[in-house]
PDB file of N, CA and C in Angstrom:
ATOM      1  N   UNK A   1       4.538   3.049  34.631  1.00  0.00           N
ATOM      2  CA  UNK A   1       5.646   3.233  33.679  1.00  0.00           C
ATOM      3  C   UNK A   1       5.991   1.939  32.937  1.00  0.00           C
ATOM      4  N   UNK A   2       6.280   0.753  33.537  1.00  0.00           N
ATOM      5  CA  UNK A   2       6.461  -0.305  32.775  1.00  0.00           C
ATOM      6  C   UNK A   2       5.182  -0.501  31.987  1.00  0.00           C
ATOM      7  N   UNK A   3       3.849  -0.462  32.021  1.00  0.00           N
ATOM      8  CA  UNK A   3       2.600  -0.671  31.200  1.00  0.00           C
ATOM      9  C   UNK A   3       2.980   0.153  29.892  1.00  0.00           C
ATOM     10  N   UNK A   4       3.588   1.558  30.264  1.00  0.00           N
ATOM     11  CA  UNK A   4       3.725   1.863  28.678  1.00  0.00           C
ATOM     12  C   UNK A   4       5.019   1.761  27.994  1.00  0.00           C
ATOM     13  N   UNK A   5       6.044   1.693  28.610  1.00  0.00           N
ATOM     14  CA  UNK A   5       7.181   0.726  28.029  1.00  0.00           C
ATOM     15  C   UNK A   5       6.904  -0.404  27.247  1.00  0.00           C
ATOM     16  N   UNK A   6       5.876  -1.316  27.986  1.00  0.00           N
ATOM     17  CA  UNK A   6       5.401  -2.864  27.207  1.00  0.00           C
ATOM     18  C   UNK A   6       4.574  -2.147  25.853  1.00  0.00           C
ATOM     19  N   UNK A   7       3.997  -1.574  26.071  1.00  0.00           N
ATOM     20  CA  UNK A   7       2.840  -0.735  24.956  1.00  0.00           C
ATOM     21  C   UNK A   7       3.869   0.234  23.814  1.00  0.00           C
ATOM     22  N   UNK A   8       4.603   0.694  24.285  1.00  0.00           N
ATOM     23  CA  UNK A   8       5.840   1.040  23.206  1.00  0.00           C
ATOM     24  C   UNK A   8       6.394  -0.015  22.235  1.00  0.00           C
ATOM     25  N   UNK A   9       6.483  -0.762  22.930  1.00  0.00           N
ATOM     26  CA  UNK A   9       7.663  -2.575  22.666  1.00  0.00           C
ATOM     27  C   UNK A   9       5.975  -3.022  21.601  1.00  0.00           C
ATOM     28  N   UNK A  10       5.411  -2.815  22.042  1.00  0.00           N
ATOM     29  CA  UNK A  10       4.088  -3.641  21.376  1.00  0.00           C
ATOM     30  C   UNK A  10       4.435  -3.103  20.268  1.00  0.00           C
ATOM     31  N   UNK A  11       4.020  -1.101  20.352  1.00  0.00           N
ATOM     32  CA  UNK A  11       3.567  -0.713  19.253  1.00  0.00           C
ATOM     33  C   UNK A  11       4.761  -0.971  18.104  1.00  0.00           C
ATOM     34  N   UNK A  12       5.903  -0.504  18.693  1.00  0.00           N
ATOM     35  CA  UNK A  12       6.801  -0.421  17.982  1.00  0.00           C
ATOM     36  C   UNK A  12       7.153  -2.118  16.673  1.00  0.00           C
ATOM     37  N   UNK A  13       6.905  -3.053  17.435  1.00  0.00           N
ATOM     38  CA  UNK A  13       6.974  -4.249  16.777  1.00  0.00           C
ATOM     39  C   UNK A  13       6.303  -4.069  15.266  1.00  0.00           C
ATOM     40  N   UNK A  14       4.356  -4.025  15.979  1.00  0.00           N
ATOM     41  CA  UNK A  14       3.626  -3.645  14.930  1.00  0.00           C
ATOM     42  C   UNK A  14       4.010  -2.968  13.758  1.00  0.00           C
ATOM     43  N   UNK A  15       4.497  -1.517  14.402  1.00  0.00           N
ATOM     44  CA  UNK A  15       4.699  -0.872  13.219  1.00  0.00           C
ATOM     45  C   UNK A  15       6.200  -1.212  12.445  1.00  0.00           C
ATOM     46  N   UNK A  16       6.698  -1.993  12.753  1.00  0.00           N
ATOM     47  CA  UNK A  16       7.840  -2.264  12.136  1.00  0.00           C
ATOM     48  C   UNK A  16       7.305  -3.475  10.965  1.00  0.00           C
ATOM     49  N   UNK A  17       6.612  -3.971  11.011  1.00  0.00           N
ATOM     50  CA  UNK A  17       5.969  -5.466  10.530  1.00  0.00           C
ATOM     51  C   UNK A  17       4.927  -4.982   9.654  1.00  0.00           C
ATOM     52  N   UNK A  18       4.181  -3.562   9.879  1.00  0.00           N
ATOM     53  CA  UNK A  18       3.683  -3.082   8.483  1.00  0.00           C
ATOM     54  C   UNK A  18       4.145  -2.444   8.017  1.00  0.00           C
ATOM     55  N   UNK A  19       5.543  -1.512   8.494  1.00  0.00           N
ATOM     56  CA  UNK A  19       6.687  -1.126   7.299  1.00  0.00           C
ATOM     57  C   UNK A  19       6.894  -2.062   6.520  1.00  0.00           C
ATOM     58  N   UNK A  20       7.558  -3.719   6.791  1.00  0.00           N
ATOM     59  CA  UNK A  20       7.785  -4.300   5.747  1.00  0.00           C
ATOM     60  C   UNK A  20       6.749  -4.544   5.214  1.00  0.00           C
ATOM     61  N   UNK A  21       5.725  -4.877   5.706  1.00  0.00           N
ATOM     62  CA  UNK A  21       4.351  -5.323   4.472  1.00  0.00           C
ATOM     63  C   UNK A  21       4.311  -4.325   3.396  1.00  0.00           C
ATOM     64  N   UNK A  22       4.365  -2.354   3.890  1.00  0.00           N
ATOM     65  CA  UNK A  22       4.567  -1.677   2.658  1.00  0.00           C
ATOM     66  C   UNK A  22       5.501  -2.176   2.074  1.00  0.00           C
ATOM     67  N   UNK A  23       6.787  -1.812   2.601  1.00  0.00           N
ATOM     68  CA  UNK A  23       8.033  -1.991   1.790  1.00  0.00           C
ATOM     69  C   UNK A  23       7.959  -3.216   0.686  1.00  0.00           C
ATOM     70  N   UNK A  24       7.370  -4.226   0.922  1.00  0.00           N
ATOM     71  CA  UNK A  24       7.516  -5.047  -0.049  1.00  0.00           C
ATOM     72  C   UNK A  24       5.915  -4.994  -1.398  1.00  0.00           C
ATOM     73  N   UNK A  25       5.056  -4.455  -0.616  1.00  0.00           N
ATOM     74  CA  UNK A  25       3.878  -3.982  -1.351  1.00  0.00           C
ATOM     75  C   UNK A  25       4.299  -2.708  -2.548  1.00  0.00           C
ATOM     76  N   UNK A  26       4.507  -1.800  -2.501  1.00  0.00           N
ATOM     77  CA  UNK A  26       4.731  -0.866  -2.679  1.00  0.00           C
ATOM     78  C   UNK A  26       6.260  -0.029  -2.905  1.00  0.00           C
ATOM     79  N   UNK A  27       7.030  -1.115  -3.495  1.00  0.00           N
ATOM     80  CA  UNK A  27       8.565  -0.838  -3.687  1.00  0.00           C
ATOM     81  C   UNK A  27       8.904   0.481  -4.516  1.00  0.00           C
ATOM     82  N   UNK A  28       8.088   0.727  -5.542  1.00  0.00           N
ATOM     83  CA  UNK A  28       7.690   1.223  -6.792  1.00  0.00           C
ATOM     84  C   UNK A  28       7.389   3.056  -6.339  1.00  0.00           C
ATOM     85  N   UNK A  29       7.153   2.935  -5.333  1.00  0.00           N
ATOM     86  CA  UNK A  29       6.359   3.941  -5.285  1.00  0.00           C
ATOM     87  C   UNK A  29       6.827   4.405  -3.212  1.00  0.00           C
ATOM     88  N   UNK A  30       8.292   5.154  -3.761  1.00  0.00           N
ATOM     89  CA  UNK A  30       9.173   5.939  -2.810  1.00  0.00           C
ATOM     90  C   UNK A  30       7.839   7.152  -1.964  1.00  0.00           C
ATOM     91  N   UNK A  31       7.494   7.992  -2.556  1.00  0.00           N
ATOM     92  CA  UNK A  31       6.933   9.142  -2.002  1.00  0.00           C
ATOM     93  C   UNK A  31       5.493   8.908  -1.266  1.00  0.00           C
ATOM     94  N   UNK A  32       5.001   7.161  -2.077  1.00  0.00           N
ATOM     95  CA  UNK A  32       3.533   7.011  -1.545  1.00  0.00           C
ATOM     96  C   UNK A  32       3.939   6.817   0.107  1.00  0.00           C
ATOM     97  N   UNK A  33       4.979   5.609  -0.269  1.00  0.00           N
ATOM     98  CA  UNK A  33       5.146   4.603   0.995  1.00  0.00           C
ATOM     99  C   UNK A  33       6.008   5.601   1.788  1.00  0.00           C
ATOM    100  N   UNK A  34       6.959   7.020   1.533  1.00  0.00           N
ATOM    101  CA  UNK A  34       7.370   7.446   2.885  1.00  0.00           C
ATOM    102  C   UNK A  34       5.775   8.378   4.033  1.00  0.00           C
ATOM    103  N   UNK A  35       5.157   9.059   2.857  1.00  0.00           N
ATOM    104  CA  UNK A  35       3.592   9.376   3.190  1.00  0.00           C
ATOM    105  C   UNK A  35       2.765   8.246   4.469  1.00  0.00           C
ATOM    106  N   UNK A  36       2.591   6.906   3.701  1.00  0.00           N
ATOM    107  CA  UNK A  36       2.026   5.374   4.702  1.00  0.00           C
ATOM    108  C   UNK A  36       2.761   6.126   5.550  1.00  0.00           C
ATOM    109  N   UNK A  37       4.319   5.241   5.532  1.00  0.00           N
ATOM    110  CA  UNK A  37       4.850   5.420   6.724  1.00  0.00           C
ATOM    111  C   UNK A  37       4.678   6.845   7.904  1.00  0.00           C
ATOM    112  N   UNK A  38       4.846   7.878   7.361  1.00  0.00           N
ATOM    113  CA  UNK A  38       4.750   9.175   8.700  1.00  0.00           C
ATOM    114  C   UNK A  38       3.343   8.639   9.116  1.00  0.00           C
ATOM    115  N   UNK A  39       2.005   8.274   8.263  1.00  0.00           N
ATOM    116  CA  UNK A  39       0.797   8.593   8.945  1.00  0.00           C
ATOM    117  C   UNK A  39       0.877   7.403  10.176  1.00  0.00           C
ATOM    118  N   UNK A  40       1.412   6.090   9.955  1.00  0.00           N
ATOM    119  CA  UNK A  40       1.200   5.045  10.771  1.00  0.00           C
ATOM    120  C   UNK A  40       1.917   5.652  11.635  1.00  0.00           C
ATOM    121  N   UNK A  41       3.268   5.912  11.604  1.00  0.00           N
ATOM    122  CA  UNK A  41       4.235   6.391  12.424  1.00  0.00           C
ATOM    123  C   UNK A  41       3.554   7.092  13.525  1.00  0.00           C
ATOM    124  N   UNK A  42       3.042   8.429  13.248  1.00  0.00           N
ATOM    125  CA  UNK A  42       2.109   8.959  14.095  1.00  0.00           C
ATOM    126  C   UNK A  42       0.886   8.607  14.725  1.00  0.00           C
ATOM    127  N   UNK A  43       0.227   8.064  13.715  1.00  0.00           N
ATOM    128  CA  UNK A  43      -1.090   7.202  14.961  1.00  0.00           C
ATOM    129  C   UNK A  43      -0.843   6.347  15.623  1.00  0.00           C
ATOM    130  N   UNK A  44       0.755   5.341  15.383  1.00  0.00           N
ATOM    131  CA  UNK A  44       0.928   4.512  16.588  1.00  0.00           C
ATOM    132  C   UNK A  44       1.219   5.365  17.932  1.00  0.00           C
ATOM    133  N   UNK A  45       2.316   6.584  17.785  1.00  0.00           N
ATOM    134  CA  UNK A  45       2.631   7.596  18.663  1.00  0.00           C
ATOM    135  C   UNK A  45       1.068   8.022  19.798  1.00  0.00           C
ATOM    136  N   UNK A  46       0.445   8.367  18.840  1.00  0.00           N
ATOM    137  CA  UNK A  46      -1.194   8.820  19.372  1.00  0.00           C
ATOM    138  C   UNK A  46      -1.936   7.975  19.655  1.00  0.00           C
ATOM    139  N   UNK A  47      -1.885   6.262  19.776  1.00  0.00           N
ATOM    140  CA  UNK A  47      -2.545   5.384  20.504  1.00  0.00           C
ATOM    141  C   UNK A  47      -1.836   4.890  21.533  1.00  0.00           C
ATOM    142  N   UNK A  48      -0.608   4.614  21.351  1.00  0.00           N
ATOM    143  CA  UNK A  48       0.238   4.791  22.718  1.00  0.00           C
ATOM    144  C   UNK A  48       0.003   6.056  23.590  1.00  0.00           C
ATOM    145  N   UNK A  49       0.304   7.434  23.369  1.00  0.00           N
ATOM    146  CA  UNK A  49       0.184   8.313  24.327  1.00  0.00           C
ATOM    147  C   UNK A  49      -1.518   8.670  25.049  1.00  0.00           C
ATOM    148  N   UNK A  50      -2.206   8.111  23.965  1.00  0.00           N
ATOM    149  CA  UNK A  50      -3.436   8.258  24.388  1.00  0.00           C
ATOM    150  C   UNK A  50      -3.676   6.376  25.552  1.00  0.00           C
ATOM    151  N   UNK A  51      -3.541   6.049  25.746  1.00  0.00           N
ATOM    152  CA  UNK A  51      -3.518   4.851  26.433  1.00  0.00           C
ATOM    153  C   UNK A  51      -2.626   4.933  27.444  1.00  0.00           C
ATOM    154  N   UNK A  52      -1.257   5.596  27.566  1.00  0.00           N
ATOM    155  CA  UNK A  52      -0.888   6.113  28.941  1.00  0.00           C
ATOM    156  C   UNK A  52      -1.445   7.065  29.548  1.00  0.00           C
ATOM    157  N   UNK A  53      -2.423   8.515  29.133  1.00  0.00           N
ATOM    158  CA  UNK A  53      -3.125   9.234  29.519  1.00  0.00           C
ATOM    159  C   UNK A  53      -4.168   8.359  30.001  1.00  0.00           C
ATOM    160  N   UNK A  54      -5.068   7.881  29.585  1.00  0.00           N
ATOM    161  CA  UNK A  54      -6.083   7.307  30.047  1.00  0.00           C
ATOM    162  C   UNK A  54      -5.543   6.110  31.420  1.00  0.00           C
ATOM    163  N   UNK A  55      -4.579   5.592  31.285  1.00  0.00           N
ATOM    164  CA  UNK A  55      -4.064   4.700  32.499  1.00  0.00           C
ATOM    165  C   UNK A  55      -3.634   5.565  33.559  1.00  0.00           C
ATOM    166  N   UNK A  56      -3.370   6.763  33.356  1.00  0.00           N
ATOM    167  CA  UNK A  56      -2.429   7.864  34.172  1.00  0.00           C
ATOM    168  C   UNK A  56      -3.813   8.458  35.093  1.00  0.00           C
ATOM    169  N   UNK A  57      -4.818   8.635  34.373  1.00  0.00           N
ATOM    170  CA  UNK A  57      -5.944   9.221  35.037  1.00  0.00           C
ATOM    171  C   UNK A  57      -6.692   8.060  35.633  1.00  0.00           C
ATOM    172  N   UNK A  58      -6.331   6.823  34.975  1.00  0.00           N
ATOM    173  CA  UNK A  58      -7.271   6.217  36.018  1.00  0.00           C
ATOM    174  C   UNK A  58      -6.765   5.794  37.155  1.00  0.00           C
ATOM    175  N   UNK A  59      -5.309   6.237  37.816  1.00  0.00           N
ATOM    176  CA  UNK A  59      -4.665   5.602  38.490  1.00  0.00           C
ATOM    177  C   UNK A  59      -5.123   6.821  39.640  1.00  0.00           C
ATOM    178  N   UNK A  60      -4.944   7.784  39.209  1.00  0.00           N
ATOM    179  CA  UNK A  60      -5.314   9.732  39.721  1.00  0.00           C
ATOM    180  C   UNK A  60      -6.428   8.994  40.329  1.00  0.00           C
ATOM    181  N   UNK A  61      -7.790   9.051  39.917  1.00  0.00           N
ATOM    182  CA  UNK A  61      -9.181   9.047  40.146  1.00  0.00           C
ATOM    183  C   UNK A  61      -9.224   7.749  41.381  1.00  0.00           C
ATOM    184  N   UNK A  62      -8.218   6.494  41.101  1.00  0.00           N
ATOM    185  CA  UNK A  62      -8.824   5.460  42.187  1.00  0.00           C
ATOM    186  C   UNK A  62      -8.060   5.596  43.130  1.00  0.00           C
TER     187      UNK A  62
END
């Protein structure tokens, strides 16, 4: 549980730090950058949950 807490805290940083890189890239353009944002939003979601699954099973198996 703390491994994916830290991995939350990770992801979450990340994706906060390429919100602003859009946000300041791409000011101009409301509908592109809320689009960026959901897709990152979600694949950070899906590399985190996929990385506690895989830690969860390897803990099962040893």
């Amino acid at each position: 549980m703390p491994g994916l807490v830290l991995n939350f805290i990770v992801g979450w940083f990340s994706f906060m730090l390429v919100m602003q890189a859009i946000n300041y890239s791409a000011q101009n353009f409301s509908m592109q950058r809320f689009i960026i944002q959901s897709i990152i939003y979600i694949a950070v979601f899906i590399v985190i949950y996929l990385i506690h699954q895989m830690r969860t099973k390897r803990r099962k198996t040893a």
